[in-house]
N, C-alpha and C. Protein backbone atom coordinates (compact mmCIF):
# COMPACT_ATOMS: atom_id res chain seq x y z
N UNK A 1 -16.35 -10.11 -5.62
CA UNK A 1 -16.02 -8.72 -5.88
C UNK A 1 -17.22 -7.85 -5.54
N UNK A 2 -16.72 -6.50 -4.74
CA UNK A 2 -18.21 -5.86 -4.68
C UNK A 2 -18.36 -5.23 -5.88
N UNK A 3 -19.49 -4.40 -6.05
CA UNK A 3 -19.74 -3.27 -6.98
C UNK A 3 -19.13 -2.37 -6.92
N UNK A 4 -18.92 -1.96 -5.94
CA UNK A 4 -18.08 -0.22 -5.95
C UNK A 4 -16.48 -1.08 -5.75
N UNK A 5 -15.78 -2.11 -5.65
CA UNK A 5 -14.27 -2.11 -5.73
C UNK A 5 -14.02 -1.74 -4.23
N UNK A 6 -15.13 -1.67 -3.07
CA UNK A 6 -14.87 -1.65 -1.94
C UNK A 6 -15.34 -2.39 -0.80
N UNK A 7 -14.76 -2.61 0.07
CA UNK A 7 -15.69 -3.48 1.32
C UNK A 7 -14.98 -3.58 2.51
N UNK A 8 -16.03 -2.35 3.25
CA UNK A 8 -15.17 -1.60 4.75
C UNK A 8 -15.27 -2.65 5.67
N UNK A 9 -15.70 -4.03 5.41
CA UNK A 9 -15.26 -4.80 6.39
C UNK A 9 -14.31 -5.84 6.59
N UNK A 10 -13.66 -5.70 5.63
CA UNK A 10 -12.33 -6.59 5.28
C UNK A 10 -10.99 -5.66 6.45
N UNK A 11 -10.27 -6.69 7.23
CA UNK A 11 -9.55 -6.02 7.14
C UNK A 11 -7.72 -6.23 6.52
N UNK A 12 -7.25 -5.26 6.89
CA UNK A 12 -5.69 -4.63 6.09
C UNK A 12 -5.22 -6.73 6.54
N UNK A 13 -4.29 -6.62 5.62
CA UNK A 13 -3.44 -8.35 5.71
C UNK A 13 -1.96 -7.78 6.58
N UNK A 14 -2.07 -6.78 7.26
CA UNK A 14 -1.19 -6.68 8.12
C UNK A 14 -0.48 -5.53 8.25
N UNK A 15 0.90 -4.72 8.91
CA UNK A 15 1.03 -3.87 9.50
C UNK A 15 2.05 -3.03 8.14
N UNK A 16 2.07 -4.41 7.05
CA UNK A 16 3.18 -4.04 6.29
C UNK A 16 3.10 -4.83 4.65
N UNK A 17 4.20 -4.33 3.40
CA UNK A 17 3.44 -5.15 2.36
C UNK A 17 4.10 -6.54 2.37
N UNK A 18 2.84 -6.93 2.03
CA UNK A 18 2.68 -8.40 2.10
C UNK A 18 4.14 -9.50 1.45
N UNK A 19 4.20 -8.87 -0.10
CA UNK A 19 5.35 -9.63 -0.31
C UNK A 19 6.84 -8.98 -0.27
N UNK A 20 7.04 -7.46 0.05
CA UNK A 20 8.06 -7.16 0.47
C UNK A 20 8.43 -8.18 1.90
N UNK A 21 7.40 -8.38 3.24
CA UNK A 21 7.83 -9.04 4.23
C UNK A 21 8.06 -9.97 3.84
N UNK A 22 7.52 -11.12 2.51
CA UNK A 22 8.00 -12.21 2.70
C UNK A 22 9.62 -12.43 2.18
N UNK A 23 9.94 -11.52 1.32
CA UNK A 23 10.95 -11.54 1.19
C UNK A 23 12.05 -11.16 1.78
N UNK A 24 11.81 -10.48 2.93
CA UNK A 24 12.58 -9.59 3.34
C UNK A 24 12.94 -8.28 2.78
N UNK A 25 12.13 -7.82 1.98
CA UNK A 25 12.61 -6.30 1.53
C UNK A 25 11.97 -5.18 2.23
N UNK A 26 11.98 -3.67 1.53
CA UNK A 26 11.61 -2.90 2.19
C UNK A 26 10.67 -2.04 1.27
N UNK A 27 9.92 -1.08 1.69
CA UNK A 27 9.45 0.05 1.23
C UNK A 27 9.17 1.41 1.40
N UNK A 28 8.86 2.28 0.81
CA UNK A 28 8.86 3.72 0.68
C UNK A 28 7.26 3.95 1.46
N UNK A 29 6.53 4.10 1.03
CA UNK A 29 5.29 4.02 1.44
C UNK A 29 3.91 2.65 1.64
N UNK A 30 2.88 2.93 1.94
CA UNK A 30 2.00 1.74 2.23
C UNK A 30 0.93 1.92 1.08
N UNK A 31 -0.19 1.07 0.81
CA UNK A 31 -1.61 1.38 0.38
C UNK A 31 -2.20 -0.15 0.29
N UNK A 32 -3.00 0.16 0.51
CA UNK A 32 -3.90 -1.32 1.31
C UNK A 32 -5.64 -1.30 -0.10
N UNK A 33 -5.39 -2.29 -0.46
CA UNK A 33 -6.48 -2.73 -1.55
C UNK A 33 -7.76 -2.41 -1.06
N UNK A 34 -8.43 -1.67 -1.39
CA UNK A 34 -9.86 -1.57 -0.31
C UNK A 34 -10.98 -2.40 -0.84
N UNK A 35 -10.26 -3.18 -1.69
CA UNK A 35 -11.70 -4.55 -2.24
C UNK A 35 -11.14 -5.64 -0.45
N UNK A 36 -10.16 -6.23 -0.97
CA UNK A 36 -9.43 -7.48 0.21
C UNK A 36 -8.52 -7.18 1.04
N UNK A 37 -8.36 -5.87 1.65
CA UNK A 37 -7.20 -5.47 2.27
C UNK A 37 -6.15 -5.89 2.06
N UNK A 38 -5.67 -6.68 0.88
CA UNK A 38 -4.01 -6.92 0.60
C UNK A 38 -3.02 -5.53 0.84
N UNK A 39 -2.32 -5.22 1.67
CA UNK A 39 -1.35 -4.37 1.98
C UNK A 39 -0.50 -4.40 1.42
N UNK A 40 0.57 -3.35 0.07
CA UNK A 40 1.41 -3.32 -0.67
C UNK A 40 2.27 -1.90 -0.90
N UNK A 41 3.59 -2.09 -1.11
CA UNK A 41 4.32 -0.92 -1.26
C UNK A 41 3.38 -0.06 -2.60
N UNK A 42 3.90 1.22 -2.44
CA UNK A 42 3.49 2.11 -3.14
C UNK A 42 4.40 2.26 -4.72
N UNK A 43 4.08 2.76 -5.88
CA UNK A 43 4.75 3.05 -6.87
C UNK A 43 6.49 3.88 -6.99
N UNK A 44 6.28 4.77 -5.74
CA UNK A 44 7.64 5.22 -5.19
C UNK A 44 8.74 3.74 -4.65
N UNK A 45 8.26 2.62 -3.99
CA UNK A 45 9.05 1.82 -3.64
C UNK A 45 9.54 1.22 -5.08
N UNK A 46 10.50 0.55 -4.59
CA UNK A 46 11.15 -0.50 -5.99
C UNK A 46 10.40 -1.83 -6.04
N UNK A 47 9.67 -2.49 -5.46
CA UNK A 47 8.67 -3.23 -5.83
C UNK A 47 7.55 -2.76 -6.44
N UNK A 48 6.62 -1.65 -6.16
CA UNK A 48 5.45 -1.51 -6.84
C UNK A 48 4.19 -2.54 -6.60
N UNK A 49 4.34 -3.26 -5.38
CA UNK A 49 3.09 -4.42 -5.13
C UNK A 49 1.82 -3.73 -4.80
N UNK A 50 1.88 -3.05 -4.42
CA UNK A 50 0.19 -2.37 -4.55
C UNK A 50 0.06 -2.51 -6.15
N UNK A 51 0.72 -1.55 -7.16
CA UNK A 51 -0.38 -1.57 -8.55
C UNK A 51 0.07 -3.08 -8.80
N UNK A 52 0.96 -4.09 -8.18
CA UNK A 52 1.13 -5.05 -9.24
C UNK A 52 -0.11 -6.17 -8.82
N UNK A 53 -0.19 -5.57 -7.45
CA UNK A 53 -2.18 -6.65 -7.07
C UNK A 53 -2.91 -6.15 -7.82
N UNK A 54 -3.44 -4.98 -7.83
CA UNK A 54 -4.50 -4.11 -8.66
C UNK A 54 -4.17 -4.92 -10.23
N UNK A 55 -3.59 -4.71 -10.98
CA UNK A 55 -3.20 -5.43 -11.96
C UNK A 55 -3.97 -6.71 -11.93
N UNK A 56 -2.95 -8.08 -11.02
CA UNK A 56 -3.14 -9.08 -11.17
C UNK A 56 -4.47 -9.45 -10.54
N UNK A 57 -5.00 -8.66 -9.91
CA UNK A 57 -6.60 -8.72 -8.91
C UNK A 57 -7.66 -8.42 -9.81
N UNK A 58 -7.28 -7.74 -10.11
CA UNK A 58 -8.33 -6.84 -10.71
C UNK A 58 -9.37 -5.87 -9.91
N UNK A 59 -8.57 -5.22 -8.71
CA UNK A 59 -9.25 -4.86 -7.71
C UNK A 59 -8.52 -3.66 -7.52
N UNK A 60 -9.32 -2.53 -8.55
CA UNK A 60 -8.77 -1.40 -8.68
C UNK A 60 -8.63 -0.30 -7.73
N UNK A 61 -8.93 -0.09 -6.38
CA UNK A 61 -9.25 1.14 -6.11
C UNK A 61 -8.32 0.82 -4.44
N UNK A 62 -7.44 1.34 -4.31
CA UNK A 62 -6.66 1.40 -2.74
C UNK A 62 -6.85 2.70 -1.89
N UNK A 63 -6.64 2.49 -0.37
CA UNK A 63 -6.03 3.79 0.47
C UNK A 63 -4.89 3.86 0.55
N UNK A 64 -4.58 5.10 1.17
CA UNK A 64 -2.96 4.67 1.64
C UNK A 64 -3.21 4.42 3.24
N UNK A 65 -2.15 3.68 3.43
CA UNK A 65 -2.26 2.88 4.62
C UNK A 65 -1.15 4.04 5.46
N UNK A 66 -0.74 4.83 5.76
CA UNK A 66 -0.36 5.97 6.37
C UNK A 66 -0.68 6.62 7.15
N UNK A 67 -0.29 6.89 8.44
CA UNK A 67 -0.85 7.57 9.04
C UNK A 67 -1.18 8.66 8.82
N UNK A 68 -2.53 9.52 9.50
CA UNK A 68 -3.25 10.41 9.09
C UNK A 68 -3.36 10.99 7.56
N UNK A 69 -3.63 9.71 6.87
CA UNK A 69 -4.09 9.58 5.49
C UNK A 69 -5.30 9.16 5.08
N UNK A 70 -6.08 9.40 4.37
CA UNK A 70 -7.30 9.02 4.22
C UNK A 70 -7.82 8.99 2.89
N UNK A 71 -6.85 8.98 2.13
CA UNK A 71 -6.99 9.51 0.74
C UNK A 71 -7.28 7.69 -0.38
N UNK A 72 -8.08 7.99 -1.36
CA UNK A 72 -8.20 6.73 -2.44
C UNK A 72 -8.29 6.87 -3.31
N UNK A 73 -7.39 6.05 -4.35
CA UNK A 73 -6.78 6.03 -5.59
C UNK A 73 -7.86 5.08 -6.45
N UNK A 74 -7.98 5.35 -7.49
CA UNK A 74 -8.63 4.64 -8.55
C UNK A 74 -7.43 4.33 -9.79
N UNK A 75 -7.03 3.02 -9.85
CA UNK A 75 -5.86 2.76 -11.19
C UNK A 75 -6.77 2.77 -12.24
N UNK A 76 -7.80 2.18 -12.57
CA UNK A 76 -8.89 2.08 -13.50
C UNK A 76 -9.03 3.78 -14.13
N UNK A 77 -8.97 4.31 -13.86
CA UNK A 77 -9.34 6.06 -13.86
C UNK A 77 -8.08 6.62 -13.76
N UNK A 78 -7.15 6.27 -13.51
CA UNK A 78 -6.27 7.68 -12.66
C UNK A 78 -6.22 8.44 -11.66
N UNK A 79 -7.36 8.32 -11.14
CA UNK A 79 -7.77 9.62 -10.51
C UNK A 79 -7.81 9.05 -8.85
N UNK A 80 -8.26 10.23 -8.10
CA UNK A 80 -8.37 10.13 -6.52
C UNK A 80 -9.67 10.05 -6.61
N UNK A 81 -10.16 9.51 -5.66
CA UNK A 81 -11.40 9.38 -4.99
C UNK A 81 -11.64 9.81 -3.42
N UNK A 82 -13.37 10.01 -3.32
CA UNK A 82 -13.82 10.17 -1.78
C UNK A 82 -13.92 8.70 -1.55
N UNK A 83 -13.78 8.20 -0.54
CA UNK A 83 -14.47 6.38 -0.35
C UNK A 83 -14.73 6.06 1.51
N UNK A 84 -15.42 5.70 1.57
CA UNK A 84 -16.11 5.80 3.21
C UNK A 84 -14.42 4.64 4.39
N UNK A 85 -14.75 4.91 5.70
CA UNK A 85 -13.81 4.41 6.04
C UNK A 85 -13.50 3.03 6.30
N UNK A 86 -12.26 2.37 6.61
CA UNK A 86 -12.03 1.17 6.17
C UNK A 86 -12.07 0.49 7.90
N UNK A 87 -12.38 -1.44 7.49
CA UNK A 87 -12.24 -1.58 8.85
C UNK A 87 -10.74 -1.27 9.27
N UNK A 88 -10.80 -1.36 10.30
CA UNK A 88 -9.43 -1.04 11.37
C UNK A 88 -8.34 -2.06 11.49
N UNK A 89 -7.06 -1.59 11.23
CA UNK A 89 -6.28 -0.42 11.37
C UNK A 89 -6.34 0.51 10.37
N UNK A 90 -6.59 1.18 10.20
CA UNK A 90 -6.57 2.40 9.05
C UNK A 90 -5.10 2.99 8.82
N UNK A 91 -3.94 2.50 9.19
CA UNK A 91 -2.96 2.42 9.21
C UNK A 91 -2.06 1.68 9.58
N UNK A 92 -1.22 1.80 8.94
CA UNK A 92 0.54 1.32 9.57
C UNK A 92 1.01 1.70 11.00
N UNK A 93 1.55 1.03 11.83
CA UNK A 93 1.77 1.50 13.13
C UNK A 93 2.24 2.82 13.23
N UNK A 94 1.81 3.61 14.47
CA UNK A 94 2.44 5.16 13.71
C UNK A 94 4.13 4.92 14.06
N UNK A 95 4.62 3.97 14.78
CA UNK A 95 6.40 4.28 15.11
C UNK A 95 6.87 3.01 14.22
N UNK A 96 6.17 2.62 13.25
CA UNK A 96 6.84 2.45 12.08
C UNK A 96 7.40 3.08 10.92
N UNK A 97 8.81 3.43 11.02
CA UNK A 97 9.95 4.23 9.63
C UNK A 97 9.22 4.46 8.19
N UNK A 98 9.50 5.30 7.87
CA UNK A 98 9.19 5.63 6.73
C UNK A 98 10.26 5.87 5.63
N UNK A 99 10.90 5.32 4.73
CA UNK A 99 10.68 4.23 4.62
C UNK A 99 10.92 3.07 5.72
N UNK A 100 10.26 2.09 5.29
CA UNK A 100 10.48 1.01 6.52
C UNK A 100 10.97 -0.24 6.23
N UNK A 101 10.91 -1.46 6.60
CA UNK A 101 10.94 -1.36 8.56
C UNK A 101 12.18 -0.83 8.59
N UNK A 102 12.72 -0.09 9.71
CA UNK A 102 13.65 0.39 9.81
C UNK A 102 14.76 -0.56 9.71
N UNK A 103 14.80 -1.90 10.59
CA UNK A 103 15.78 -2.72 10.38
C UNK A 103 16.31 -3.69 8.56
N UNK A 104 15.23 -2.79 7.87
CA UNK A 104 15.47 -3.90 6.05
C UNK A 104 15.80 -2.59 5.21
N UNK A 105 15.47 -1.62 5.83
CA UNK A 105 16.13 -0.39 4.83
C UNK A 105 17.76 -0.16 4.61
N UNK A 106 18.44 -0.13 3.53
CA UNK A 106 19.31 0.16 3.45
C UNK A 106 19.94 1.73 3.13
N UNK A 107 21.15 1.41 3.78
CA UNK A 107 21.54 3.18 3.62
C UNK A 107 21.79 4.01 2.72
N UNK A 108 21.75 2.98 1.86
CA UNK A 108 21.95 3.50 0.02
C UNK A 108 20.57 3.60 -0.62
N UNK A 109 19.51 4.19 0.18
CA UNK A 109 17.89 3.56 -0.14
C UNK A 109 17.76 4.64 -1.52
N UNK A 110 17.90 6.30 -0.92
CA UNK A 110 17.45 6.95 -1.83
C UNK A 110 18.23 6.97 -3.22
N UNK A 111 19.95 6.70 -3.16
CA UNK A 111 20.29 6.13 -4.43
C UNK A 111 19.52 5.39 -5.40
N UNK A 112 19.37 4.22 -4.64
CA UNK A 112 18.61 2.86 -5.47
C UNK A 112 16.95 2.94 -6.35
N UNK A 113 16.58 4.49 -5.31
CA UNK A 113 15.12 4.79 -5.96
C UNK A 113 15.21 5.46 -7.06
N UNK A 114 16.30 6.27 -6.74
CA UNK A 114 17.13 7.50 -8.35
C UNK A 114 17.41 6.40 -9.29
N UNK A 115 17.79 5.36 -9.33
CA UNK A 115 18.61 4.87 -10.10
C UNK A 115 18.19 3.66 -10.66
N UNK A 116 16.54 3.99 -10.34
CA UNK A 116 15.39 3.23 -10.83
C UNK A 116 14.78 4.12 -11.74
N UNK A 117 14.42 5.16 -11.61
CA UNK A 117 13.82 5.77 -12.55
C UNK A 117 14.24 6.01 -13.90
């Protein structure tokens, strides 16, 4: 673990979250662990694998993996942070769907997010 919960030379575990692909599911947005680059849906998706690594990691502090995003979250705090840049890709492909992948999204998506809350 570093000290600061960061280390710009790791990079992202891929273009997408990790255990949505293995399952075949989908998500709403990206954010990539900036301790181990584990890549995970965001709190808007119906998985929640970004905070559920942070959780089980203990590796509090992510970007979002988005294009022309640059922004970092602290779960430990709440709060946003400044944090220097990450190795590369600093994003999700840009003609990857939002939500995505386009082919695992279903057409009933924004129902299923309402009807989670």
């Amino acid at each position: 673990m570093t000290d600061t919960g960061i280390d710009t030379a790791v990079p992202p575990s891929g273009p997408g979250c990790v255990e949505c692909t293995q399952t075949g599911d989908w998500w709403v947005h990206l954010r990539r662990c900036a301790e181990c680059g584990h890549v995970g849906c965001c709190d808007d998706s119906l998985n929640t694998h970004a905070s559920k690594h942070a959780a089980s990691t203990g590796h509090p502090i992510i970007q979002s993996y988005e294009p022309g995003e640059d922004w970092f979250w602290d779960y430990r705090r709440q709060t946003f942070l400044s944090g220097p840049e990450l190795a590369p890709p600093v994003s999700h492909p840009e003609d990857q769907t939002v939500p995505g992948p386009a082919d695992r999204v279903p057409r009933d998506w924004q129902r299923l997010l309402e009807a989670r809350r």
